[in-house]
Protein backbone atom coordinates (compact mmCIF):
# COMPACT_ATOMS: atom_id res chain seq x y z
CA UNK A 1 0.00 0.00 0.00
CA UNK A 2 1.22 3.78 -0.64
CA UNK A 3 1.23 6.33 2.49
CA UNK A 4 -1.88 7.94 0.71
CA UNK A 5 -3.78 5.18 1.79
CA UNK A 6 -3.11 4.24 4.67
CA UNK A 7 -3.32 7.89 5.78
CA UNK A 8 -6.41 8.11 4.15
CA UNK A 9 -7.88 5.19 6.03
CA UNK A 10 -5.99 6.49 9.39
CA UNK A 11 -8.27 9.76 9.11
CA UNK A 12 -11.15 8.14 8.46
CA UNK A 13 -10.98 6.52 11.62
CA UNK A 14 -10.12 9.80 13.46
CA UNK A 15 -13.48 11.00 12.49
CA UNK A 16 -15.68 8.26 13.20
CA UNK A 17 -13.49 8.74 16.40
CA UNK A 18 -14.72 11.95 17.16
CA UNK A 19 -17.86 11.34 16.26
CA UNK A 20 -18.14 8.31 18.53
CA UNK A 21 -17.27 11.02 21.48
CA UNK A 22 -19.54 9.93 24.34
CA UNK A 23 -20.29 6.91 22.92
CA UNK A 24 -21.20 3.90 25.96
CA UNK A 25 -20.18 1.47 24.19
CA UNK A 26 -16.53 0.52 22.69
CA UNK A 27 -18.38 -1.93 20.69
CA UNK A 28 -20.05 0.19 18.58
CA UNK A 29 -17.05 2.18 17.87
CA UNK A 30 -15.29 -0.89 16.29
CA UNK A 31 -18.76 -1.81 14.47
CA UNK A 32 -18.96 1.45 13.14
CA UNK A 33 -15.03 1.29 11.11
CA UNK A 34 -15.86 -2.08 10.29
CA UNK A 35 -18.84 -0.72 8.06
CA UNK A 36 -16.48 1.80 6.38
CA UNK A 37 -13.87 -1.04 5.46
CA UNK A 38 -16.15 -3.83 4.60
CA UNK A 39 -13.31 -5.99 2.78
CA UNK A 40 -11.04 -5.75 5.52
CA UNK A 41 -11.20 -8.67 8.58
């Protein structure tokens, strides 16, 4: 993979981080990036 992409995917996840702020549940978080990477395990 090039740096683009993985930096890319890195701030994806910084966003769904902040806007999982307050969240209860850790769960949810990790449910949440799963359904923006769908081909990834």
């Amino acid at each position: 993979m090039h740096t683009g992409q993985l930096e890319g995917i890195n701030n994806r996840i910084k966003v769904i981080k902040r806007m999982a702020y307050g969240y209860r549940y850790s769960e949810f978080f990790f449910m949440k990036i799963k359904s923006v990477f769908p081909g990834n395990p």
